[in-house]
N, C-alpha and C. Protein backbone atom coordinates (compact mmCIF):
# COMPACT_ATOMS: atom_id res chain seq x y z
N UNK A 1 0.83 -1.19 0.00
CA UNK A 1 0.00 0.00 0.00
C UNK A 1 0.87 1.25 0.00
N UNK A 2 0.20 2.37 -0.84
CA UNK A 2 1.16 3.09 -0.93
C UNK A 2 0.47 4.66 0.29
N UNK A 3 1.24 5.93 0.54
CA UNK A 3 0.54 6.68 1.06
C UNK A 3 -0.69 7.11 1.08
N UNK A 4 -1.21 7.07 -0.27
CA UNK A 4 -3.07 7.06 -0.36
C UNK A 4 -3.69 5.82 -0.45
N UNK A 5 -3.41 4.82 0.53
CA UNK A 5 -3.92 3.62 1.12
C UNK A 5 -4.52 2.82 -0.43
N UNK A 6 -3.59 3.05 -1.79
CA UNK A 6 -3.68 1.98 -3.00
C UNK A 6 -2.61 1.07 -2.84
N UNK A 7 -3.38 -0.23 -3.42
CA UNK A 7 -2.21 -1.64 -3.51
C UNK A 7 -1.24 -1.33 -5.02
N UNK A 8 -0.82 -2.34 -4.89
CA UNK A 8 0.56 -2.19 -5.88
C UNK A 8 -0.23 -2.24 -7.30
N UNK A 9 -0.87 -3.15 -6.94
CA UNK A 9 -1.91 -3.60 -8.73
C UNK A 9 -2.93 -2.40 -8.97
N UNK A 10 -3.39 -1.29 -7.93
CA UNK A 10 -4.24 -0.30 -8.39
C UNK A 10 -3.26 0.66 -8.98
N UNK A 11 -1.75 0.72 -8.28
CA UNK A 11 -0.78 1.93 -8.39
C UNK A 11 -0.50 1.81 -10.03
N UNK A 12 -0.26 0.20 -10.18
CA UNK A 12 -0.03 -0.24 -11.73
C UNK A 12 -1.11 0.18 -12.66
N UNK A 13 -2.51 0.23 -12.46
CA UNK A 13 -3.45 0.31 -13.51
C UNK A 13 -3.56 1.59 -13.86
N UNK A 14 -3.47 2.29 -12.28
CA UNK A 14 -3.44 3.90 -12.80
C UNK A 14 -2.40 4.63 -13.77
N UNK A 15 -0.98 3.92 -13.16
CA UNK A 15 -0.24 4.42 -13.90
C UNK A 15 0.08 4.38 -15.35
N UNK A 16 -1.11 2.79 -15.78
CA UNK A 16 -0.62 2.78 -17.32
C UNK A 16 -1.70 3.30 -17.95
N UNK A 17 -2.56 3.48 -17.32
CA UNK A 17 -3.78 4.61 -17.97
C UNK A 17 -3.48 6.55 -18.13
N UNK A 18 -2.92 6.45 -17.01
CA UNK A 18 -2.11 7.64 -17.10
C UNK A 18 -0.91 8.18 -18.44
N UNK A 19 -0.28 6.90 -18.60
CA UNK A 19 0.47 7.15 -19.80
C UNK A 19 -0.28 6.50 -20.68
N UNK A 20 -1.53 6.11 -20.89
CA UNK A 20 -2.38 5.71 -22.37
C UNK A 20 -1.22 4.11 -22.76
N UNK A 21 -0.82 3.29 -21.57
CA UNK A 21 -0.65 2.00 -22.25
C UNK A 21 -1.45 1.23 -21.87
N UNK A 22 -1.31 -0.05 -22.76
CA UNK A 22 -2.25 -0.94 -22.19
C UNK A 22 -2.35 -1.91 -21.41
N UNK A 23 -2.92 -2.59 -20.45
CA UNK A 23 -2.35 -3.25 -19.25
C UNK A 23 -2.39 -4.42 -20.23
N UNK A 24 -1.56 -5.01 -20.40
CA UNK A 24 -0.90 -5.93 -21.23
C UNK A 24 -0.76 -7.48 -20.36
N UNK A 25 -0.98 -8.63 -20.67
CA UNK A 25 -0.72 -9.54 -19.56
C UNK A 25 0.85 -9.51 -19.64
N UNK A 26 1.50 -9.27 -20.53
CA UNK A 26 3.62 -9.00 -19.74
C UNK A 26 3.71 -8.27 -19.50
N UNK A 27 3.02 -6.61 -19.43
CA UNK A 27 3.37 -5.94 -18.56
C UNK A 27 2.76 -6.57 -17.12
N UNK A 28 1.77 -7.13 -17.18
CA UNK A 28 1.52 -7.22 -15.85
C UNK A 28 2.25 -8.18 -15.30
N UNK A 29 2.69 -9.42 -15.99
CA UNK A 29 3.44 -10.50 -15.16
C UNK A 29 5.06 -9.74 -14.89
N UNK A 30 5.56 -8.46 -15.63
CA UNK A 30 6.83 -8.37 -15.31
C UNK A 30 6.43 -7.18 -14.30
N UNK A 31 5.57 -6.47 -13.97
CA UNK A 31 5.39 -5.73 -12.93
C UNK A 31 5.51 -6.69 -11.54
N UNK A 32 4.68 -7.81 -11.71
CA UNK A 32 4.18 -8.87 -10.57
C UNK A 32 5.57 -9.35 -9.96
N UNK A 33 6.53 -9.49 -10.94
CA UNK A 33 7.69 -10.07 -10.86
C UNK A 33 8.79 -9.58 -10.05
N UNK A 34 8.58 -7.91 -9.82
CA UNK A 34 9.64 -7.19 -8.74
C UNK A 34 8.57 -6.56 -8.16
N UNK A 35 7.29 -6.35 -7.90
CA UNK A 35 6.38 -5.55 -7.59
C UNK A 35 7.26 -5.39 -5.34
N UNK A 36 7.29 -6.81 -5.54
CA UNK A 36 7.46 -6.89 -3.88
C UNK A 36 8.50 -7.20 -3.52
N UNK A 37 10.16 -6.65 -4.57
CA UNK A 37 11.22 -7.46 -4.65
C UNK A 37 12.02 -5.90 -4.11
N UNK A 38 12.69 -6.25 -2.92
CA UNK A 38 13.61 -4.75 -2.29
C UNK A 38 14.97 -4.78 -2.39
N UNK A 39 15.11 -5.94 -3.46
CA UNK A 39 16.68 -6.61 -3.40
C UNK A 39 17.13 -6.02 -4.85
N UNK A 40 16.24 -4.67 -5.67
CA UNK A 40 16.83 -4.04 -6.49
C UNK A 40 17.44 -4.93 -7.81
N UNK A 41 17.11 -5.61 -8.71
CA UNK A 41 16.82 -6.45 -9.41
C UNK A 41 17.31 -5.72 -10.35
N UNK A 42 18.30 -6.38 -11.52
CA UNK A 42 18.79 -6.18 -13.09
C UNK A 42 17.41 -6.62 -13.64
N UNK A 43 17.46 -6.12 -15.02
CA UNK A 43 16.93 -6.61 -16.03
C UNK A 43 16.71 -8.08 -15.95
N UNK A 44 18.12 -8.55 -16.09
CA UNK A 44 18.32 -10.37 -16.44
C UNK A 44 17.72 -10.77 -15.47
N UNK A 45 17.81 -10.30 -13.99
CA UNK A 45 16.92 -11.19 -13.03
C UNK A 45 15.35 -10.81 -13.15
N UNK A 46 14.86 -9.88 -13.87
CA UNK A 46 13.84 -9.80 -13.93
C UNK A 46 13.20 -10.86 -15.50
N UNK A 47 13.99 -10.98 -16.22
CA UNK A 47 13.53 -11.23 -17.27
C UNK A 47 13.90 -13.28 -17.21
N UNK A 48 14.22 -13.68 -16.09
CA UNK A 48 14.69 -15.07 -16.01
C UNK A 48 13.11 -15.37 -15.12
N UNK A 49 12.62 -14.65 -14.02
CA UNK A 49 11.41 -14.94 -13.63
C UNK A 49 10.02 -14.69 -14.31
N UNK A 50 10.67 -13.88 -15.26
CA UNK A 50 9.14 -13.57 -16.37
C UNK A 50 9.01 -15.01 -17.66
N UNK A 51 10.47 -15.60 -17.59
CA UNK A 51 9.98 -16.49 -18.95
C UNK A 51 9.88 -17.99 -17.87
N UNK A 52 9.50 -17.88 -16.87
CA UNK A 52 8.76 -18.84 -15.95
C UNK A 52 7.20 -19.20 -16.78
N UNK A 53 7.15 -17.96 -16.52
CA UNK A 53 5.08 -17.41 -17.18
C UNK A 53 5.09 -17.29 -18.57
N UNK A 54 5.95 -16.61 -19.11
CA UNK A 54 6.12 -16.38 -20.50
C UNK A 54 7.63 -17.05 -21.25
N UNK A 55 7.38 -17.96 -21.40
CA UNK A 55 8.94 -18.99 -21.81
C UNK A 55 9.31 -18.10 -23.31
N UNK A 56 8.66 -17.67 -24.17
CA UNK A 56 9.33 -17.22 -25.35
C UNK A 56 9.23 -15.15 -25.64
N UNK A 57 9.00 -14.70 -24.03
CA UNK A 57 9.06 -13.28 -24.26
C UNK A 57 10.64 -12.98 -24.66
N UNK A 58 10.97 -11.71 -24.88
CA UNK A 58 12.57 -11.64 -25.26
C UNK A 58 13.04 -10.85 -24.31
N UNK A 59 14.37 -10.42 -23.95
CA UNK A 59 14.85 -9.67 -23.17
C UNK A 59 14.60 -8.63 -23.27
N UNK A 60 14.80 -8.14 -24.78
CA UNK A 60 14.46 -6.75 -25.52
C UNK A 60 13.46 -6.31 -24.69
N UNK A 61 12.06 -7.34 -24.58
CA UNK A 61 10.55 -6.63 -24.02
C UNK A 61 10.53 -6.34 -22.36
N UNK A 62 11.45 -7.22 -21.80
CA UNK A 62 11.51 -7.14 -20.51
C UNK A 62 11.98 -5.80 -20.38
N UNK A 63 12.97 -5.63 -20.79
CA UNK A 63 13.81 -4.67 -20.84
C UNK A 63 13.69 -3.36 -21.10
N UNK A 64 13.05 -3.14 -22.39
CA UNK A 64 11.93 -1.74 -22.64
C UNK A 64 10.63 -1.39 -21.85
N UNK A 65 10.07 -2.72 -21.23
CA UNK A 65 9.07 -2.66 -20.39
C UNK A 65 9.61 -2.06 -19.31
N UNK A 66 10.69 -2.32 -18.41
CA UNK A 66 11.22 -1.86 -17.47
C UNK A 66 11.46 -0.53 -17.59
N UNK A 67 12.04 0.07 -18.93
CA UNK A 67 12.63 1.65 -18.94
C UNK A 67 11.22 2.20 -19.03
N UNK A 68 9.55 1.58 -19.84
CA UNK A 68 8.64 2.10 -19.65
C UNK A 68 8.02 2.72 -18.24
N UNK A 69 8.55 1.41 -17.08
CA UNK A 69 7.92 1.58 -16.09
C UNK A 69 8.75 2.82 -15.07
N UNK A 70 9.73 2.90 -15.59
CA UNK A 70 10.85 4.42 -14.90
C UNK A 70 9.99 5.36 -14.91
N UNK A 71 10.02 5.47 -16.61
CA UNK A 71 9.22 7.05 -17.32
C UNK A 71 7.76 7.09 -16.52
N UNK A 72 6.88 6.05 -15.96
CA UNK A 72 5.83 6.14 -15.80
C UNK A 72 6.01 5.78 -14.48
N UNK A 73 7.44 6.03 -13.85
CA UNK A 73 7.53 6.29 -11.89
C UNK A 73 6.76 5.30 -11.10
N UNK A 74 7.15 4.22 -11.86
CA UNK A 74 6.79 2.77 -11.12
C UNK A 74 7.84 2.60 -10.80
N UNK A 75 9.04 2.77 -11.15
CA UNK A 75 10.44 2.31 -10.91
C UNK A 75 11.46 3.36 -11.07
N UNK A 76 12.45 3.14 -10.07
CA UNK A 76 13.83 4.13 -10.06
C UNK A 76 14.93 3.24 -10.70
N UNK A 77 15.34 3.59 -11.37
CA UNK A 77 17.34 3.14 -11.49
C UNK A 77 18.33 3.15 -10.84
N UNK A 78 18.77 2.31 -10.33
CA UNK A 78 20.20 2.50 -9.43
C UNK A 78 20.83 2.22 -10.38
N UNK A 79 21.78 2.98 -10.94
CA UNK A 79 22.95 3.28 -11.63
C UNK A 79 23.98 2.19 -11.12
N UNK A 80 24.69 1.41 -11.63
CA UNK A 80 25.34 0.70 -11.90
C UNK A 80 26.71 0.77 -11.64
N UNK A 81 27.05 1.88 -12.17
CA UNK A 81 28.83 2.36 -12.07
C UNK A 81 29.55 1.45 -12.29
N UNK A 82 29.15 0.77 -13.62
CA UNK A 82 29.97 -0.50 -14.36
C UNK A 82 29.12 -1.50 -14.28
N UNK A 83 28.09 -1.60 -13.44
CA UNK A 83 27.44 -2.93 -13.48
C UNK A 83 26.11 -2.30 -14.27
N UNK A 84 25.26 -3.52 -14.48
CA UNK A 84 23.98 -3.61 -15.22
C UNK A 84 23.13 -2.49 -14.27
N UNK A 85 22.35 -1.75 -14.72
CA UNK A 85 21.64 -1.35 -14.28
C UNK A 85 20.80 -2.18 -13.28
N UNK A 86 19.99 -1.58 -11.99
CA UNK A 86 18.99 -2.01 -11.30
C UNK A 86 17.83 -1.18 -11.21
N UNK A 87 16.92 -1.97 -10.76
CA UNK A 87 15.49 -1.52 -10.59
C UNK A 87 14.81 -1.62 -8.88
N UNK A 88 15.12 -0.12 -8.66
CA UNK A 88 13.89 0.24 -7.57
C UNK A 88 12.34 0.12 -7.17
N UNK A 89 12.25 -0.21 -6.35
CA UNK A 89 10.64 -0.61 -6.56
C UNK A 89 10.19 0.50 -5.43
N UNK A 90 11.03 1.16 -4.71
CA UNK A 90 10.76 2.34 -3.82
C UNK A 90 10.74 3.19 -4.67
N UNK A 91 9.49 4.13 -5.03
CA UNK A 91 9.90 5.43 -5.39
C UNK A 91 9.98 6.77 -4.80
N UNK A 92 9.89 6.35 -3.47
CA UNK A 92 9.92 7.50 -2.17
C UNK A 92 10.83 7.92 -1.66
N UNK A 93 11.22 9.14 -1.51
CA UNK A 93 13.07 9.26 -1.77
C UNK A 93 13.71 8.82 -0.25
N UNK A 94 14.74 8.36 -0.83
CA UNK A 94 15.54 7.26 -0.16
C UNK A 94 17.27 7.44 -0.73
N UNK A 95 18.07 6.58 0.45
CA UNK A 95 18.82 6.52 0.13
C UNK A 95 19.72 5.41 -0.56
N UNK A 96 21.05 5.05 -0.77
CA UNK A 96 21.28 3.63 -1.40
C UNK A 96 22.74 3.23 0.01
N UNK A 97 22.96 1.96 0.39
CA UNK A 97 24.29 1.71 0.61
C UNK A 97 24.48 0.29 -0.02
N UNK A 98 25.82 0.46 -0.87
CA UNK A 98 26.07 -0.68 -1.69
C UNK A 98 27.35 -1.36 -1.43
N UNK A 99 26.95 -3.01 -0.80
CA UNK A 99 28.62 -3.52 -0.85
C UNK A 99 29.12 -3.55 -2.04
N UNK A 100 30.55 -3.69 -1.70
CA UNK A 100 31.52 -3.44 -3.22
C UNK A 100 31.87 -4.37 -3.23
N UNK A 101 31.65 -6.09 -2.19
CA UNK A 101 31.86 -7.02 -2.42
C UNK A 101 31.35 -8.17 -3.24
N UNK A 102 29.51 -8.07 -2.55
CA UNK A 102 28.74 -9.00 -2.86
C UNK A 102 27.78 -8.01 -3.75
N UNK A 103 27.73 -6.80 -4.21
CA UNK A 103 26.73 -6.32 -4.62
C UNK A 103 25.42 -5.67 -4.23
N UNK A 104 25.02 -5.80 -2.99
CA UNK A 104 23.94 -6.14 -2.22
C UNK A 104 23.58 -4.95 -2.33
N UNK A 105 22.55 -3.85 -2.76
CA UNK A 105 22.31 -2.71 -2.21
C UNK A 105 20.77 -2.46 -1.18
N UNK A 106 20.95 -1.21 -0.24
CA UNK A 106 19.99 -1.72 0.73
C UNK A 106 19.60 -0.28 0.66
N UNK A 107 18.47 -0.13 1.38
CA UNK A 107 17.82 1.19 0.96
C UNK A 107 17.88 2.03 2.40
N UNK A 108 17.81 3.02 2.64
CA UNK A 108 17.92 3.75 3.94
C UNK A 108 17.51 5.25 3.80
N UNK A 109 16.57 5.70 4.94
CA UNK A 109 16.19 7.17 4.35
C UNK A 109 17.20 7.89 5.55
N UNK A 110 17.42 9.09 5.73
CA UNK A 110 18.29 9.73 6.49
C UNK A 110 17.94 11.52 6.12
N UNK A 111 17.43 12.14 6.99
CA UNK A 111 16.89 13.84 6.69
C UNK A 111 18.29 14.41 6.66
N UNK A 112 19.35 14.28 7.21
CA UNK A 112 20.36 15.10 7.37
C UNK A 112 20.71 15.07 5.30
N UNK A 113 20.89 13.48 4.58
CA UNK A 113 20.77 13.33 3.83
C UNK A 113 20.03 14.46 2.58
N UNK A 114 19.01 14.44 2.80
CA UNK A 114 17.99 14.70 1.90
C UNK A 114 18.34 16.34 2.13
N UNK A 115 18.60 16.71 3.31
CA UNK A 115 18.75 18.31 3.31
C UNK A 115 20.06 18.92 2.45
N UNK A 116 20.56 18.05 2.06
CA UNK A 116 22.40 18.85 1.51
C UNK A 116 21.96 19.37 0.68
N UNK A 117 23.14 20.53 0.62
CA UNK A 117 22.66 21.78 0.08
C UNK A 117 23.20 21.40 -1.55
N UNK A 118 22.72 21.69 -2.04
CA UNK A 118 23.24 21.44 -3.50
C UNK A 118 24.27 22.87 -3.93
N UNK A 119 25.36 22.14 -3.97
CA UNK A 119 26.52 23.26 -4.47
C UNK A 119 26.52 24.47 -5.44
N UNK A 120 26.51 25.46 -4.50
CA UNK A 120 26.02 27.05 -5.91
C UNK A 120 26.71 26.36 -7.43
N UNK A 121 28.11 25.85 -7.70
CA UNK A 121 28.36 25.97 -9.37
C UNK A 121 27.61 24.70 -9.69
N UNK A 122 26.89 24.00 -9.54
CA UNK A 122 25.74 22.96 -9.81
C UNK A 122 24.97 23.81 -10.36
N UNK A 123 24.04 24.49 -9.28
CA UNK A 123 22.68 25.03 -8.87
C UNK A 123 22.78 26.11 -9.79
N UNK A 124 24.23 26.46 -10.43
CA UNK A 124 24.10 28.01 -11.19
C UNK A 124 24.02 27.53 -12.76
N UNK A 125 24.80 25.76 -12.97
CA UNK A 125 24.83 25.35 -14.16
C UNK A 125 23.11 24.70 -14.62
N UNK A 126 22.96 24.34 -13.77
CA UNK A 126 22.13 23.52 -14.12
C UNK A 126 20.88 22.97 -13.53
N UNK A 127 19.69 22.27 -13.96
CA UNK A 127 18.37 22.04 -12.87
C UNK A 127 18.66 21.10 -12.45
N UNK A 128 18.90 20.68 -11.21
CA UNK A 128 18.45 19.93 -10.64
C UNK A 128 17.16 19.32 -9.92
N UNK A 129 17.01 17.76 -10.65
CA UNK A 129 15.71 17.56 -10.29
C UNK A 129 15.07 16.64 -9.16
N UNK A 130 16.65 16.27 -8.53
CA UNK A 130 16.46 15.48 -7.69
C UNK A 130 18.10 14.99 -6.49
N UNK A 131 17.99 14.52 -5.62
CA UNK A 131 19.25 14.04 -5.04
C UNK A 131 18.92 12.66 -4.61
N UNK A 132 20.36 11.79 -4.50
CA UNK A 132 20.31 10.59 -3.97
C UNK A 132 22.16 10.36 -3.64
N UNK A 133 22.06 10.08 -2.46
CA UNK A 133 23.35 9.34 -1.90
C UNK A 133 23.60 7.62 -1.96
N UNK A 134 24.81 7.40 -2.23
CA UNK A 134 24.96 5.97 -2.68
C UNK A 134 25.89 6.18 -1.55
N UNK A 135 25.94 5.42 -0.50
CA UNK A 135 27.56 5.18 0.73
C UNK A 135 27.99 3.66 0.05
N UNK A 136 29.37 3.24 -0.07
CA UNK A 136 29.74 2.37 -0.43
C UNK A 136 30.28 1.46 0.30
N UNK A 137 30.66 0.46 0.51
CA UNK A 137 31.13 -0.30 1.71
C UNK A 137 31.00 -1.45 1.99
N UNK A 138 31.42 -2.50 3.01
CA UNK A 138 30.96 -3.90 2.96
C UNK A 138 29.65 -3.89 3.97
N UNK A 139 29.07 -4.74 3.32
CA UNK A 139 27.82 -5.19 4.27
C UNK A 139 28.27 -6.40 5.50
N UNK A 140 27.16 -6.51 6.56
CA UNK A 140 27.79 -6.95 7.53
C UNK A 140 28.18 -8.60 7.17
N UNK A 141 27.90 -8.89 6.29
CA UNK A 141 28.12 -10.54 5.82
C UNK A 141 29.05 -10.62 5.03
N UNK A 142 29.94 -9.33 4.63
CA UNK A 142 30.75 -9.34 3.56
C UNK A 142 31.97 -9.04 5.07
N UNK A 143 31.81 -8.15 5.70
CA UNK A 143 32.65 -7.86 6.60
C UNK A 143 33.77 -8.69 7.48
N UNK A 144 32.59 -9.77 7.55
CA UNK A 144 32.96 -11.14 8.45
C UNK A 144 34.07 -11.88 8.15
């Protein structure tokens, strides 16, 4: 449920009516597929549990489906920084901490965070439309 007390499958219908697509049964099985997944998911892991349901969809569709569901703020990107892109299923701003061992990224909100001031030669070049902190580091299972 999200802040105006809608489930994940109402958040989905609105949103593809909103952008005039059509609720499609692969969009819906690849929505279903990370809808409740906080472990920030590539493409490939999304598109290995979709041809469970759909054995001959292609990556291509998983894959454009996914950048559909960004543009239409079902999903965030965690940037990669050499690796495959991932997919957020939080779109409530948040933060990231990512081991550099195992990969693992975990989500964390923090106000001190969210308040930094965005640097005047930024703020003078350019719009900014948003902030997000990535802390890097081992997680406690990588640590050990």
């Amino acid at each position: 449920m999200n802040k105006q007390g809608l489930g994940a499958g109402e958040i989905f219908r609105n949103k593809c009516r909103e952008a005039n697509l059509k609720i499609t049964p692969q969009r819906t099985i690849i929505f279903d597929a990370l809808v409740n997944d906080k472990g920030h998911p590539t493409a490939d892991i999304v598109f290995q549990r979709v041809r469970k349901k759909i054995p001959n969809i292609s990556f291509d569709t998983v894959s454009r489906t996914l950048l559909s569901f960004v543009d239409m703020g079902l999903l965030k990107v965690v940037e990669g920084y050499g690796r495959p892109k991932r997919f957020d299923t939080d779109v409530d701003s948040h933060h990231h901490f990512q081991c550099l061992k195992c990969n693992k990224i975990i989500d964390f909100c923090d106000t001190g965070f969210d308040a930094l001031e965005i640097p005047k030669e930024i703020k003078n070049r350019f719009t900014v439309t948003g902030k997000k902190v990535v802390l890097e580091g081992l997680c406690d299972s990588c640590k050990r």
